[in-house]
C-alpha atoms as a PDB file:
ATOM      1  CA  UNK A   1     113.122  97.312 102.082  1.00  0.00           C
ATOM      2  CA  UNK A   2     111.503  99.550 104.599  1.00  0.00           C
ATOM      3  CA  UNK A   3     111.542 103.212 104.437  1.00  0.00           C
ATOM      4  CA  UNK A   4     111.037 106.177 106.140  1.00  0.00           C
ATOM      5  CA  UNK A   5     109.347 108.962 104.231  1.00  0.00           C
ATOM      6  CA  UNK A   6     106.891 111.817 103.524  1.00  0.00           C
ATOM      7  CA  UNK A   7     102.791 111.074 102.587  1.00  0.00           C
ATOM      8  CA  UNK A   8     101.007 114.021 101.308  1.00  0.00           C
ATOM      9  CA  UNK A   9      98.042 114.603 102.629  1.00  0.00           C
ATOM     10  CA  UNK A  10      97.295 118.519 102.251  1.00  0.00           C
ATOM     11  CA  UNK A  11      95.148 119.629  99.422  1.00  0.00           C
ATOM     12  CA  UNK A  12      96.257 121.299  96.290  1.00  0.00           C
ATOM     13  CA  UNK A  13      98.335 124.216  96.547  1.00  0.00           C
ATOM     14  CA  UNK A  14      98.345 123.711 100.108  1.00  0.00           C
ATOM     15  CA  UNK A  15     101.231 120.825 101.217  1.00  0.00           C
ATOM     16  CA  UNK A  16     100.670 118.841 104.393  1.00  0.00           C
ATOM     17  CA  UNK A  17     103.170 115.618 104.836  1.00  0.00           C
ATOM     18  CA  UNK A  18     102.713 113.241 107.223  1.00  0.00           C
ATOM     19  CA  UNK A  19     106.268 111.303 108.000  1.00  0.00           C
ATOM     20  CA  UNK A  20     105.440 107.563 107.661  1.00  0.00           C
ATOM     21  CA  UNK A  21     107.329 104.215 107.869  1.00  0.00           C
ATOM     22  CA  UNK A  22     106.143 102.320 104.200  1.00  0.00           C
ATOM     23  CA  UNK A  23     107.962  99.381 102.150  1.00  0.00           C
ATOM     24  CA  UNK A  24     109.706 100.624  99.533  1.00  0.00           C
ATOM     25  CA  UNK A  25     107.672  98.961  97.295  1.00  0.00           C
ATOM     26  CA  UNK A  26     104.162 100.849  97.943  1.00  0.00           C
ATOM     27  CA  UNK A  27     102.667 104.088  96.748  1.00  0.00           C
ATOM     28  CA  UNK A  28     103.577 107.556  97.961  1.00  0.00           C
ATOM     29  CA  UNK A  29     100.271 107.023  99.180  1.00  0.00           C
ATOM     30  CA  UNK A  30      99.747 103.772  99.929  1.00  0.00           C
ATOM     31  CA  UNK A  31      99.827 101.181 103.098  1.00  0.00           C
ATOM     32  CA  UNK A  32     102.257 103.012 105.778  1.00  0.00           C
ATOM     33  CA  UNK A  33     103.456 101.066 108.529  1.00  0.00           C
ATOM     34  CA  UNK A  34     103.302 103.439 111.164  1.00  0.00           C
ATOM     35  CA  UNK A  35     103.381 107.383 111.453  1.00  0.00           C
ATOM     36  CA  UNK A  36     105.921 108.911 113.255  1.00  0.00           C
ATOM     37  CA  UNK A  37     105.290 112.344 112.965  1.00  0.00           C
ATOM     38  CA  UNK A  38     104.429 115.352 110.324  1.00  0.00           C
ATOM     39  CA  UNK A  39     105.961 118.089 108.285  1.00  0.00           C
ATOM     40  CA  UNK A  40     104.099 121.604 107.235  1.00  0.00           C
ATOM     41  CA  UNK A  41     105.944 123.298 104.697  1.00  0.00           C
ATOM     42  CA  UNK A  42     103.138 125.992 104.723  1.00  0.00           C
ATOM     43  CA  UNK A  43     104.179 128.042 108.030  1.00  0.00           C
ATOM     44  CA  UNK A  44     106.917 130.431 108.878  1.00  0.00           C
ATOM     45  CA  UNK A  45     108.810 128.427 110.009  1.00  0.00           C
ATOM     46  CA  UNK A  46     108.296 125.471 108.939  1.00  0.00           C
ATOM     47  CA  UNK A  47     106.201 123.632 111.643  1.00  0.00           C
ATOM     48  CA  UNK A  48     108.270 119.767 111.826  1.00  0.00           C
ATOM     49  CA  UNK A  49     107.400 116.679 113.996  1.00  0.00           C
ATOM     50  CA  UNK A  50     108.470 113.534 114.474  1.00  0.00           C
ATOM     51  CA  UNK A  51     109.257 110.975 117.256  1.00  0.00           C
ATOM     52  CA  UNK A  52     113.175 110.765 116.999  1.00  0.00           C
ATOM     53  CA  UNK A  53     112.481 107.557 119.451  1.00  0.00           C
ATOM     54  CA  UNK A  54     110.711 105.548 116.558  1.00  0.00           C
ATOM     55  CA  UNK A  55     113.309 106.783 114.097  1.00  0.00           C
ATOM     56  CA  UNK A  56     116.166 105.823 115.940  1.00  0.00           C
ATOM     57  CA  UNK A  57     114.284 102.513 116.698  1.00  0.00           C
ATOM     58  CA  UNK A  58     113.357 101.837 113.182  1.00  0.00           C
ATOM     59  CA  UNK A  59     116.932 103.039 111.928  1.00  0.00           C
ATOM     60  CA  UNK A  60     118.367 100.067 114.006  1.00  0.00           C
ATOM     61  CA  UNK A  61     115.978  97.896 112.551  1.00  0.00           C
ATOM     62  CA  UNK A  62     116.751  98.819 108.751  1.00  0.00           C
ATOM     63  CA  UNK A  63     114.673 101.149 107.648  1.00  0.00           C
ATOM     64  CA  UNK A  64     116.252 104.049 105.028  1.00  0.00           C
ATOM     65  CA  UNK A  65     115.019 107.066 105.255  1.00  0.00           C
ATOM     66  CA  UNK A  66     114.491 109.426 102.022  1.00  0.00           C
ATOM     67  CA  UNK A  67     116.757 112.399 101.248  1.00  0.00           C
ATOM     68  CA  UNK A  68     114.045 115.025 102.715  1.00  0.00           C
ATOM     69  CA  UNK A  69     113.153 112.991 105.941  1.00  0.00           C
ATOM     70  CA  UNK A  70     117.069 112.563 106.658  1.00  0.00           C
ATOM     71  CA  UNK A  71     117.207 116.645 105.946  1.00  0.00           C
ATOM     72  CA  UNK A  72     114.260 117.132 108.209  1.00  0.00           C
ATOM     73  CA  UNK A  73     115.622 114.509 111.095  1.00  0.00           C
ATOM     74  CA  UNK A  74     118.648 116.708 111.450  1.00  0.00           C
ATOM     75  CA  UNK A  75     116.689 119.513 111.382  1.00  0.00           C
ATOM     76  CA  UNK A  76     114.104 118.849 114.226  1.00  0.00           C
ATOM     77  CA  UNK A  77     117.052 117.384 116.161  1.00  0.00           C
ATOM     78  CA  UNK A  78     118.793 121.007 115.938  1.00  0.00           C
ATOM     79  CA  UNK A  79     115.245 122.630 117.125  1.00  0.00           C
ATOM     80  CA  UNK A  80     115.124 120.013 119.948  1.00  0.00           C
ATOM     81  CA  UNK A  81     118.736 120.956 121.163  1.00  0.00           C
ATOM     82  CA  UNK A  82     117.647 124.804 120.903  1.00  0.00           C
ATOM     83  CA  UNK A  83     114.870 123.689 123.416  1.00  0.00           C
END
């Protein structure tokens, strides 16, 4: 099964997530698919990301996304509408 979730990639302390298509199957860290964007919990606000093309593209195709990515989808399409 084919997800859509985060990757960390920021250093300790210091959170950086990338937002990454991945089987199910890998590591939080592991082979990714493709990258569709990036979250940094670190700013004020919270700087989000992502291509909502791929994710509606990839949604069709199957892929699940996580709890937080569906959280932050809704979120960047509210900051898009604001736009």
């Amino acid at each position: 099964m084919v997800k859509i979730r985060l990757k960390r990639v920021g250093a300790k302390k210091a959170p950086f997530y990338n937002i990454v298509i991945a089987d199910s199957r890998t590591a939080r860290n592991g082979k990714i698919i493709e990258e569709i964007g990036y979250y940094n919990p670190m700013t004020n606000p919270a700087e989000i990301k992502i291509d909502l093309e791929k994710v509606e593209k990839w949604i069709k195709n199957g892929a699940k996304p996580t709890d937080t990515v569906r959280y932050l989808i809704d979120k960047s399409k509210v900051g898009e509408q604001k736009a």
